[in-house]
Protein backbone atom coordinates (compact mmCIF):
# COMPACT_ATOMS: atom_id res chain seq x y z
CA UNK A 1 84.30 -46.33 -67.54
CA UNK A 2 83.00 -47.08 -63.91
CA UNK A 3 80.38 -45.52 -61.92
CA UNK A 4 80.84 -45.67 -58.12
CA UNK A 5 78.01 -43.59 -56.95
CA UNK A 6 74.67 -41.45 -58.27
CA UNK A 7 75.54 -38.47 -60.02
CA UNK A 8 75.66 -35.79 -57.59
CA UNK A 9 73.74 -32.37 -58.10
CA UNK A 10 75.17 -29.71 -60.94
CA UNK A 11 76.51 -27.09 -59.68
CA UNK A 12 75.68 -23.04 -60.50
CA UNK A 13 77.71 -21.03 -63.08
CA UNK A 14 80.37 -18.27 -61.86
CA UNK A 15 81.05 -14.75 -62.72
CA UNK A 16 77.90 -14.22 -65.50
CA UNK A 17 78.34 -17.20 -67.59
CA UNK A 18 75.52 -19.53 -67.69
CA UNK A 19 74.99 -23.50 -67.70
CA UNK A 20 72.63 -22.91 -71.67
CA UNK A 21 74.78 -26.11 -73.29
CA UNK A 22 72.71 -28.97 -73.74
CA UNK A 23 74.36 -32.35 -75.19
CA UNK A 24 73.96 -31.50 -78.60
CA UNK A 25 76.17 -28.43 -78.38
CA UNK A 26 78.45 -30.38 -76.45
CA UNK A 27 78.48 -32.85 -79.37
CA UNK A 28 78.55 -30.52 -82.05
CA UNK A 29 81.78 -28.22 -80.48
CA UNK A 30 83.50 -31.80 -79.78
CA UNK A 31 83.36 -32.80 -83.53
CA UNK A 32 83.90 -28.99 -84.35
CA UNK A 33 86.66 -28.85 -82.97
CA UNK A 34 88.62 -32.16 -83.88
CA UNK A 35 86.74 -32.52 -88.02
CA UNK A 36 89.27 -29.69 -89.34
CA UNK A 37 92.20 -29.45 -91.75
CA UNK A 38 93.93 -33.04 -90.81
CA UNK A 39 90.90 -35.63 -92.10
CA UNK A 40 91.50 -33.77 -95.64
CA UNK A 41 95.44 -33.74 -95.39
CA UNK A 42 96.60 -37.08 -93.36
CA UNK A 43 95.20 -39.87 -95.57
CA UNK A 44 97.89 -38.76 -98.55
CA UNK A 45 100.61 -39.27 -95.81
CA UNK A 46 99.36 -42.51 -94.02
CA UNK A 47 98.46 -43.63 -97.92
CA UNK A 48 102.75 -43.42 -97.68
CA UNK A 49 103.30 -45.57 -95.32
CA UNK A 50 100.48 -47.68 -95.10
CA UNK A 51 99.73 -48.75 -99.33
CA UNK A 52 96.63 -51.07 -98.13
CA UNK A 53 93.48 -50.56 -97.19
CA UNK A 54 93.56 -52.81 -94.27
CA UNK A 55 96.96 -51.55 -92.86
CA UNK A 56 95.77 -48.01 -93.66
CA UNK A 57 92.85 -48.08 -90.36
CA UNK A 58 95.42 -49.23 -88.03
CA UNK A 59 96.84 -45.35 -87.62
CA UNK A 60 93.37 -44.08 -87.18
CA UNK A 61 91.72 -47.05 -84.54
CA UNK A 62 95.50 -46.43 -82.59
CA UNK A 63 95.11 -42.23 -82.87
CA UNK A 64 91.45 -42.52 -81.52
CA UNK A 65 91.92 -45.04 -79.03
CA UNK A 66 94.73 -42.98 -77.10
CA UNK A 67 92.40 -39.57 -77.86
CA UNK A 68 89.66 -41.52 -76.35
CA UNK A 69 91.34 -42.17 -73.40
CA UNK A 70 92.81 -38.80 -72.84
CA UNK A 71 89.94 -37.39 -73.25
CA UNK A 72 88.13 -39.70 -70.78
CA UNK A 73 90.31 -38.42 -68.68
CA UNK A 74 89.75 -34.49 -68.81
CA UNK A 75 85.99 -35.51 -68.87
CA UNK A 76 86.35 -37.07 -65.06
CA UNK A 77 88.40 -34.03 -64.29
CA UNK A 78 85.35 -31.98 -65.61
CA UNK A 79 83.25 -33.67 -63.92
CA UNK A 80 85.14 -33.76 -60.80
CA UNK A 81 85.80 -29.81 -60.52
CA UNK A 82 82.99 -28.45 -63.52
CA UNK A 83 83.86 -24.94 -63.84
CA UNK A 84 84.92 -22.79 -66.87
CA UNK A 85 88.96 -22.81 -67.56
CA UNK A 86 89.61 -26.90 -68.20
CA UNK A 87 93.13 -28.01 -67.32
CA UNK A 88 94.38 -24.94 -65.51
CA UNK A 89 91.84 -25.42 -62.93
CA UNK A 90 92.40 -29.09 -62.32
CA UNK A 91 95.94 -28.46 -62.45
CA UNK A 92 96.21 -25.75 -59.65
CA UNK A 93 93.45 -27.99 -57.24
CA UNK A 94 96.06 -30.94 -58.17
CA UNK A 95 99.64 -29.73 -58.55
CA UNK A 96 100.24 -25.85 -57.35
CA UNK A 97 99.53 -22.63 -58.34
CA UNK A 98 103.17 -22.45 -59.93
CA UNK A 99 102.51 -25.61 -62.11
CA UNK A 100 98.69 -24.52 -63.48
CA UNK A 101 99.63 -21.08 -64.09
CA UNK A 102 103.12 -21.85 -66.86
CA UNK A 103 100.74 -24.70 -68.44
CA UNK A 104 98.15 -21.70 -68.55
CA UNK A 105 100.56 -19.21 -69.75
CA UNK A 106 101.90 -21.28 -72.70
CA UNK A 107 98.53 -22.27 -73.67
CA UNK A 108 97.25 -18.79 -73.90
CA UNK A 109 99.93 -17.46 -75.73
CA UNK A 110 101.98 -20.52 -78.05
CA UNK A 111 99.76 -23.89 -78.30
CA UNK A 112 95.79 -22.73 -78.51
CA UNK A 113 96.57 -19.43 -80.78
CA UNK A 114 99.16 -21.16 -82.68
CA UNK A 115 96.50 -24.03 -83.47
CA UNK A 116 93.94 -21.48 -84.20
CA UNK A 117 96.33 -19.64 -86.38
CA UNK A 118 97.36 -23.27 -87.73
CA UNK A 119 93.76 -24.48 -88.30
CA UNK A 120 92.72 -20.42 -90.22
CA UNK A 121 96.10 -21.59 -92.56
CA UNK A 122 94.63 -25.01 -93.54
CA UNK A 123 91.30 -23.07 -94.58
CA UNK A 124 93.22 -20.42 -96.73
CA UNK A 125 94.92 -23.18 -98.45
CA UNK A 126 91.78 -24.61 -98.96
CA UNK A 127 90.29 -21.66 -100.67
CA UNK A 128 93.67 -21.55 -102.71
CA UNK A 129 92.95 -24.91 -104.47
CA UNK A 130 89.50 -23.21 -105.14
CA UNK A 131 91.11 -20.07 -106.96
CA UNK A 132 90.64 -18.00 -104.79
CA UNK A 133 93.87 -15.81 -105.11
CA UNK A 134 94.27 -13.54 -101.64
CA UNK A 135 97.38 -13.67 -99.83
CA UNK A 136 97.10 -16.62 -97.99
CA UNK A 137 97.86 -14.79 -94.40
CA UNK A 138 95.06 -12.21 -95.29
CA UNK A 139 92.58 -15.45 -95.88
CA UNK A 140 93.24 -16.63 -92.60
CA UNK A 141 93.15 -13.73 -90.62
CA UNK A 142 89.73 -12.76 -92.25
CA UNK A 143 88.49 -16.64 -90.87
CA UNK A 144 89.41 -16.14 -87.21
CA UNK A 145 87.95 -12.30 -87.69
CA UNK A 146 84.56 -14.44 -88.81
CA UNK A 147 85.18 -17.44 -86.22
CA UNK A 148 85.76 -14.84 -83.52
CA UNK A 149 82.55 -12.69 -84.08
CA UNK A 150 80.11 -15.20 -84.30
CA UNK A 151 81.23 -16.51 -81.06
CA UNK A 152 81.51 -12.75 -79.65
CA UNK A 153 78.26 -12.21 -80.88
CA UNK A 154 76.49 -14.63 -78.27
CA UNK A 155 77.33 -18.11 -77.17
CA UNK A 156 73.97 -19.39 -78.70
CA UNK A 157 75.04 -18.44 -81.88
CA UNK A 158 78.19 -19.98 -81.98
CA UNK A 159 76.63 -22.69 -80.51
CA UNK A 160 73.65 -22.94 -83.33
CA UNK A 161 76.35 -22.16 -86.08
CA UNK A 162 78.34 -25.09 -84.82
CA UNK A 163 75.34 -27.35 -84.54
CA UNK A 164 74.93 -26.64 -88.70
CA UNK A 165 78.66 -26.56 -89.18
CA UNK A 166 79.79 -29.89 -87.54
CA UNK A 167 76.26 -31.55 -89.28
CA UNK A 168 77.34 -30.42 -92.61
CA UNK A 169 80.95 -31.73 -92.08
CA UNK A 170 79.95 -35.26 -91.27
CA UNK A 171 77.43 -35.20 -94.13
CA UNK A 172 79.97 -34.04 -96.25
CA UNK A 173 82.72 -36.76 -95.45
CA UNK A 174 80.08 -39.43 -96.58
CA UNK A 175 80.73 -38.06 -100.13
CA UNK A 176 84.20 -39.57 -100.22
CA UNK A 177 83.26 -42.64 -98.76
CA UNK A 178 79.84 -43.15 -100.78
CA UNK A 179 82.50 -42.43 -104.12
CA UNK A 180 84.95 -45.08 -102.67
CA UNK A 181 81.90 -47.53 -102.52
CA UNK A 182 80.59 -46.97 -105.73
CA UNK A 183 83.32 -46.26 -107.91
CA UNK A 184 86.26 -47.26 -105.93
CA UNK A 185 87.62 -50.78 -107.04
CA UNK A 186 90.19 -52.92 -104.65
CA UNK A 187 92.82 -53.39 -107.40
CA UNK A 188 93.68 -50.04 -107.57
CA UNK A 189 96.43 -50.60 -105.22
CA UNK A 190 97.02 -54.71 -105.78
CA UNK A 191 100.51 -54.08 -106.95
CA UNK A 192 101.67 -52.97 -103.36
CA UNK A 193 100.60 -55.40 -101.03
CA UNK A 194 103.67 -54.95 -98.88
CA UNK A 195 103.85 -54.85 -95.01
CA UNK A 196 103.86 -52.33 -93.08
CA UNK A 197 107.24 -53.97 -91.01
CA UNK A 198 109.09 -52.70 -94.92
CA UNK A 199 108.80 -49.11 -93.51
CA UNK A 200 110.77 -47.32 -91.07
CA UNK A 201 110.14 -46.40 -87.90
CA UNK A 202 110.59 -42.83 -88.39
CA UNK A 203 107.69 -42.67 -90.96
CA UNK A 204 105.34 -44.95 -89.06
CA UNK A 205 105.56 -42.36 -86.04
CA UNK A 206 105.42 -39.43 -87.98
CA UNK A 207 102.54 -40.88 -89.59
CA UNK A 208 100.90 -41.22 -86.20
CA UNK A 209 101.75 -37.92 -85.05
CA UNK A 210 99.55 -36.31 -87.88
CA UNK A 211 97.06 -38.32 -86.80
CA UNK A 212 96.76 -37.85 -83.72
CA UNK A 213 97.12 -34.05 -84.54
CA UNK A 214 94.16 -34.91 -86.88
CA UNK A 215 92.30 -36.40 -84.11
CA UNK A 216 93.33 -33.79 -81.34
CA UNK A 217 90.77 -30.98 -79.87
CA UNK A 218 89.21 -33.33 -78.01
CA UNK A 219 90.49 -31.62 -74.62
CA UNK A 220 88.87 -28.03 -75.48
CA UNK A 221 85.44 -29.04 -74.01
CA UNK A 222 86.51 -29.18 -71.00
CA UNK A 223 87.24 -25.47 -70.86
CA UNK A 224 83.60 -25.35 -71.45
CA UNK A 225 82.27 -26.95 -68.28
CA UNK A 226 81.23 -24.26 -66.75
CA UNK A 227 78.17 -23.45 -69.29
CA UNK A 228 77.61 -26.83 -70.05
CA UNK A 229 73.95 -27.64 -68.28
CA UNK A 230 75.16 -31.13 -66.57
CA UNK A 231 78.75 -31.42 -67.01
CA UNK A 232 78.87 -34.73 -65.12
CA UNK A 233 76.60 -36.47 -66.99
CA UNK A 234 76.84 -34.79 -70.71
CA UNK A 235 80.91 -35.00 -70.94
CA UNK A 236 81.20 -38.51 -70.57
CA UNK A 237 78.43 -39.24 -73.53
CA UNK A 238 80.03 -36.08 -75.40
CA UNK A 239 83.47 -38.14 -75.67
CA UNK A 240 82.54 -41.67 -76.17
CA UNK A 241 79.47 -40.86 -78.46
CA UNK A 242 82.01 -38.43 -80.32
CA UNK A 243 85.17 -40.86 -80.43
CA UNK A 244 83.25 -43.60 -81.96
CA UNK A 245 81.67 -41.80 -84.58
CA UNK A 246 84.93 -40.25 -85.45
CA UNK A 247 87.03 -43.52 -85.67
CA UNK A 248 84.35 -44.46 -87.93
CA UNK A 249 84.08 -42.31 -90.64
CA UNK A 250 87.84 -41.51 -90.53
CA UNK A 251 88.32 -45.23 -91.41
CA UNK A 252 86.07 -45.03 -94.10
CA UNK A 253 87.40 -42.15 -96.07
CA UNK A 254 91.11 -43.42 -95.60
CA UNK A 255 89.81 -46.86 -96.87
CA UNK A 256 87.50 -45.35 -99.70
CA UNK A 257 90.56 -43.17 -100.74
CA UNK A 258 92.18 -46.56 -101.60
CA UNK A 259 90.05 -47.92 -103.53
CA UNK A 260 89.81 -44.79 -105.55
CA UNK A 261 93.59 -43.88 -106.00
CA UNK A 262 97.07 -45.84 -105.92
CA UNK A 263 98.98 -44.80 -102.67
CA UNK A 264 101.73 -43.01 -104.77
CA UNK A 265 98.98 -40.53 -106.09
CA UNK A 266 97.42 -39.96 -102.30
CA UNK A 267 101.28 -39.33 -100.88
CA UNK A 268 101.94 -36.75 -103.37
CA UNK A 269 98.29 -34.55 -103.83
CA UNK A 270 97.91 -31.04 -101.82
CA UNK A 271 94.27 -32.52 -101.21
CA UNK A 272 94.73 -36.76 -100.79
CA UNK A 273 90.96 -36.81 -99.91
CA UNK A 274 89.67 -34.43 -102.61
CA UNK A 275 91.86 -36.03 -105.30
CA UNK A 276 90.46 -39.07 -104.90
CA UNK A 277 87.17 -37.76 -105.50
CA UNK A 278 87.94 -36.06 -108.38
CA UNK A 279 89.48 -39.55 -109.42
CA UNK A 280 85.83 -41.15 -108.96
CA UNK A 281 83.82 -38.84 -110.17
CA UNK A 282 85.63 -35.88 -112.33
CA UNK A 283 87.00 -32.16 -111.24
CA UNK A 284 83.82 -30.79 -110.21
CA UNK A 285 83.66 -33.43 -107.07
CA UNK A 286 87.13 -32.54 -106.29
CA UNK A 287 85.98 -28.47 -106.50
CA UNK A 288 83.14 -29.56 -103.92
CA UNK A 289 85.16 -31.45 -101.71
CA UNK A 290 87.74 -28.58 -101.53
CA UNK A 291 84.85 -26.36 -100.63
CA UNK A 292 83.64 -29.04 -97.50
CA UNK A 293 87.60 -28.81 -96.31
CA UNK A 294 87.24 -24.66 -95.96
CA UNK A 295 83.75 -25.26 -94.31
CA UNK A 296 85.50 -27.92 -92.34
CA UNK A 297 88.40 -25.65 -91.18
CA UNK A 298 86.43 -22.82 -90.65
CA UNK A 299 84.07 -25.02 -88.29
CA UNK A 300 86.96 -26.09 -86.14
CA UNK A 301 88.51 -22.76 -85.55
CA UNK A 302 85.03 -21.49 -84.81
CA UNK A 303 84.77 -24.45 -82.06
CA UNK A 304 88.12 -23.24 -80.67
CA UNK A 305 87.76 -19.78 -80.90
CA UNK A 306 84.70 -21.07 -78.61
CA UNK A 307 86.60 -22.84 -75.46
CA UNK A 308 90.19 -21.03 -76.09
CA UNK A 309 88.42 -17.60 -74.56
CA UNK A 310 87.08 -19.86 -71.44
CA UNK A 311 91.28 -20.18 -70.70
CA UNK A 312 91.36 -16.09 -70.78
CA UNK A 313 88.74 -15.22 -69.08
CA UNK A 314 89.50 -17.96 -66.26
CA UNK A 315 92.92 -16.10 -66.04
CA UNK A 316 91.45 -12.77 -65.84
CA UNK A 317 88.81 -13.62 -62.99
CA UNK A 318 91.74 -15.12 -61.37
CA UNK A 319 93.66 -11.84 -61.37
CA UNK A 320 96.55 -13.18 -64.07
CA UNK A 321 95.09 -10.97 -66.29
CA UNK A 322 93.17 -7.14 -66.81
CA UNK A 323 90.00 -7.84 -64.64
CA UNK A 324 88.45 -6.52 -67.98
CA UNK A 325 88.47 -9.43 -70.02
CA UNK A 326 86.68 -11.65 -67.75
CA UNK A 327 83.47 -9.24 -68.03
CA UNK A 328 80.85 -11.14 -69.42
CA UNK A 329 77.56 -9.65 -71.13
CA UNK A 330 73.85 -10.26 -69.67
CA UNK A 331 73.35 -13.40 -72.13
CA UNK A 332 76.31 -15.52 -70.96
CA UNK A 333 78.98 -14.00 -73.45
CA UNK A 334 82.70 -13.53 -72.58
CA UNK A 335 83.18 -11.10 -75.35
CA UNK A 336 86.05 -9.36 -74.21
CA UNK A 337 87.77 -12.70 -73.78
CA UNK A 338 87.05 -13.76 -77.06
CA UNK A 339 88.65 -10.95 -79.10
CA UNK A 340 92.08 -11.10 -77.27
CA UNK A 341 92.03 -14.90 -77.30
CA UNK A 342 91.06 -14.24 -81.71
CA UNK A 343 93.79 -10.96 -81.63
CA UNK A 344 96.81 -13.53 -80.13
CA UNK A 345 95.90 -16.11 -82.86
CA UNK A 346 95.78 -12.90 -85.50
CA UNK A 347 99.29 -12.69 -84.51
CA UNK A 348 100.59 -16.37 -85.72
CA UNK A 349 98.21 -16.03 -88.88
CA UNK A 350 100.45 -13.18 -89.84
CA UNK A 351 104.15 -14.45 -89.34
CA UNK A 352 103.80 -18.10 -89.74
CA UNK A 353 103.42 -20.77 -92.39
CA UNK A 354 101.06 -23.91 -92.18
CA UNK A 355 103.63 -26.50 -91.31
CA UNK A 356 105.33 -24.29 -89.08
CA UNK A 357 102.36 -23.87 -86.88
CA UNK A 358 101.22 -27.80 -87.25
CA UNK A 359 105.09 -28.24 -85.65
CA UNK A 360 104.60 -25.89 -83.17
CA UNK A 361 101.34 -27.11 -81.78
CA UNK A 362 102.20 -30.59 -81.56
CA UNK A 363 105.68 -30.25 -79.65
CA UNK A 364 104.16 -29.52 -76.75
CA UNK A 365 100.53 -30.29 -76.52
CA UNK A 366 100.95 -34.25 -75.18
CA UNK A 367 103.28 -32.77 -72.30
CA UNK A 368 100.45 -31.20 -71.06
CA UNK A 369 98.28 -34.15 -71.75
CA UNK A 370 100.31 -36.28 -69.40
CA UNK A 371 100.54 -33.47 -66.83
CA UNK A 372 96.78 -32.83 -66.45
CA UNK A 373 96.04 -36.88 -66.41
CA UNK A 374 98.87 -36.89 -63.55
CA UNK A 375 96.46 -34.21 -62.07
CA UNK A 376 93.50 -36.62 -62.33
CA UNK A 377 95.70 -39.01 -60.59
CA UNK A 378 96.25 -36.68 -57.83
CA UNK A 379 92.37 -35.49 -57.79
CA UNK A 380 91.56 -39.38 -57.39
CA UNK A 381 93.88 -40.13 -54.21
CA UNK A 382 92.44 -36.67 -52.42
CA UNK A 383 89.14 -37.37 -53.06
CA UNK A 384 88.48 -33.66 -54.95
CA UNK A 385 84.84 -33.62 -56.58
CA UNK A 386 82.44 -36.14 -56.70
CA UNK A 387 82.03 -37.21 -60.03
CA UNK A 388 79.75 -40.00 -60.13
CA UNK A 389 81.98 -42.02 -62.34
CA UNK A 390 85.90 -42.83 -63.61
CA UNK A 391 87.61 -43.22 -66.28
CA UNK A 392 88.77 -46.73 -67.46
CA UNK A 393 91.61 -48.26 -65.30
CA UNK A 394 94.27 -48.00 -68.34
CA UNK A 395 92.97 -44.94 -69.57
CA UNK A 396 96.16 -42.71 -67.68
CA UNK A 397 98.79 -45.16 -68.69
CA UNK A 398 97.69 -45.03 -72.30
CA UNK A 399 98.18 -41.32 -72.47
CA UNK A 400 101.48 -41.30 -70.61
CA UNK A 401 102.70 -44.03 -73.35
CA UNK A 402 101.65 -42.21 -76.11
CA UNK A 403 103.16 -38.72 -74.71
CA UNK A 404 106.21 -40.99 -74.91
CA UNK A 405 105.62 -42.26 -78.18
CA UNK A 406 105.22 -38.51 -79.45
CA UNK A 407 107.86 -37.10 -78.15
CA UNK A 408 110.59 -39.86 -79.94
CA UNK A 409 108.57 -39.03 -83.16
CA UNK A 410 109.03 -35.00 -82.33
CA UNK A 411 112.62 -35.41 -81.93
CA UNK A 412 113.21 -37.46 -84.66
CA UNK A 413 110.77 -36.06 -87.51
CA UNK A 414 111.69 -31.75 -86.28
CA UNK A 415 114.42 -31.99 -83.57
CA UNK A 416 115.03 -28.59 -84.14
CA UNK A 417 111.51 -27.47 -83.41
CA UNK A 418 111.12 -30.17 -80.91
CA UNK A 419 114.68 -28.38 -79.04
CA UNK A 420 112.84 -25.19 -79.33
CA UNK A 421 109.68 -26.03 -77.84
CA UNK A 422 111.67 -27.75 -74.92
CA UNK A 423 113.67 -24.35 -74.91
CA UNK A 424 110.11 -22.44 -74.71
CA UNK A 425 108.75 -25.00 -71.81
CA UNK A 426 111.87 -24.80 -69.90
CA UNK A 427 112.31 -21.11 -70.38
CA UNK A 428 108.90 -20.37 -68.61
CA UNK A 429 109.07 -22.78 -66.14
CA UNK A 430 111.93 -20.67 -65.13
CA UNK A 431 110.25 -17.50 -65.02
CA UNK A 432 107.42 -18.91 -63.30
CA UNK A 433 109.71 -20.32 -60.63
CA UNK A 434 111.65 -17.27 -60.15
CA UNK A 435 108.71 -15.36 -59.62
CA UNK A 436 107.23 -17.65 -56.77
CA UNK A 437 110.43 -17.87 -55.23
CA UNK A 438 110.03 -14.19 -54.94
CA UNK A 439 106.96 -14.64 -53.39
């Protein structure tokens, strides 16, 4: 990262929201967002194709390197135009209209409610391996009811319960490792000291798909620039300061896992991490981490059920939607916003499964990746915004490599639902171009 210049002044919030984020609440969505479902489910599956602890951190240092660098890259865009809405606003200053608005569309109704929808499923199943014996569509429709009305309640609130909620996750992952240290032994997996050349290509990507899906959210606070209190200065420090500690203690608890179960245990659990707890330290650990993965869940869709409504309100003041929803209360508090955004992910909750939602997500999410860093591109050769500072040289190109690298593993690990995502993308760029060429 390169700074060219002194850090121009912030500018003023638009239509009623207000710049009341300091750095810690920048922090604290960041990790809420990203710590979710995946830390708790991924380590069984890279624990398939990676049997050692050393091979096992290469997925994880790979996944956060290329989320570091996309998200470098929304953070210049941020700081280049800081306003409430994320990629659809860089994306209509850089490409069109046309362009920002079927990224915009497809993002407020198929990837950010799906993931919400997707993230509310990974807490009901953790509540199932508690006992707890609800439907698992009615347990995660009542979380994004929750999620939703703290953050409809005011944004300090959300912000304050994400502040406790991302604290207590981080704390909690230091169980696993502090088991893996103490009771954890390195011959539990001597037998299999293969490498990781033995394993097909197929698994190796999938394998990094789930991480990265693990790893993704890191986008979302983007859509929050617009409250944050210096956008051009916090986002920067909110990514790198929240990459690195997240490539740390993901290591750690894939590594500790190791050393507390062989990898043919971690492959086949429901709950790798919680497993190997319960390996270390008997069922009452494993009963405590399943608790931390519903807390953990519940923490991320609150942190998304945070930014997502920034997209629908952006939308609304921009006359794509019912001038309605982008009415904001006298504290700062797109409610309106925030109980479509939570009634469209209510929706998926109700007709979909988990993995059928963890597919969805990820078919298209790295397109749009790729198209908003082409957008930063763009922003860079006009000049838009004065940032005060760039991403890394090699920051775009990663991205653009691993968008490539994603989409082989889509089409190979769920052609089908990689076809139908295509289908989707294609099927509203259509409608979108029709409607401009009416214009």
């Amino acid at each position: 990262m390169t700074s060219d210049s002194p850090t121009p002044s912030e500018p003023t919030a638009e239509g009623g929201l207000r710049r009341q984020l300091g750095f810690p609440d920048g922090l604290a969505h960041f990790l809420g967002t990203i710590i979710g479902s995946g830390i708790f489910f991924a380590p069984g599956f890279v624990a398939a194709v990676t049997p050692t602890a050393g091979w096992s951190v290469v997925p994880w240092l790979l996944g956060a390197a290329a989320a570091c660098c996309g998200a470098l890259c929304y953070a210049e865009c941020g700081a280049r135009l800081p306003r409430a809405g994320g990629f659809f606003v860089y994306l209509e200053e850089a490409l069109g209209p046309a362009v920002a608005q079927v990224a915009a569309w497809l993002g407020l109704l198929i990837t950010y409610p799906a993931s919400a929808a997707g993230i509310a499923w990974g807490c009901a199943l953790a509540l199932g391996q508690l006992g707890v014996t609800l439907w698992p569509p009615v347990l995660a429709m009542g979380a994004i009811v929750l999620a939703a009305a703290l953050n409809a309640l005011h944004v300090r609130t959300a912000a304050w319960s994400l502040r406790l909620l991302s604290t207590g996750k981080l704390l909690g992952l230091a169980l696993p490792i502090l088991v893996g240290v103490w009771w954890g032994s390195s011959e539990v997996n001597a037998e299999a000291q293969f490498l990781p050349a033995t394993v097909g290509a197929t698994a190796w990507f999938s394998c990094l798909s789930l991480v990265l899906w693990s790893l993704d959210g890191w986008s979302d606070i983007t859509l929050l620039a617009g409250e944050l209190r210096e956008p051009r200065r916090q986002l920067p420090r909110i990514v790198i300061t929240g990459i690195y500690l997240l490539a740390l203690t993901y290591a750690a608890v894939q590594v500790s896992v190791f050393r507390l179960l062989p990898a043919s245990e971690l492959a086949s659990a429901d709950l790798p991490v919680a497993a190997a707890v319960e390996a270390g330290l008997g069922e009452g650990a494993g009963r405590l981490l399943a608790i931390l993965a519903a807390v953990s869940t519940f923490g991320a869709l609150t942190a998304l059920l945070m930014s997502y409504p920034r997209l629908t309100w952006r939308l609304s003041r921009d006359g794509l939607l019912p001038t309605a929803l982008s009415r904001v209360g006298a504290d700062g508090t797109p409610g309106r916003a925030v109980m479509v955004s939570a009634g469209l992910a209510l929706v998926y909750a109700l007709h979909s499964s988990f993995n059928e939602l963890v597919s969805l997500f990820t078919i298209a999410i790295w397109f749009f990746y790729s198209l908003t860093t082409f957008g930063l591109l763009r922003l860079r050769a006009r000049n838009v915004g004065e940032p005060g500072w760039s991403a890394p040289v090699l920051a775009p190109a990663v991205v653009f490599l691993t968008t490539a690298a994603i989409s082989v593993a889509t089409f190979r690990y769920a052609p089908q639902k990689a076809l139908a995502g295509l289908a989707v993308l294609a099927a509203a760029a259509l409608i979108q171009w029709y409607r401009f060429r009416g214009r």
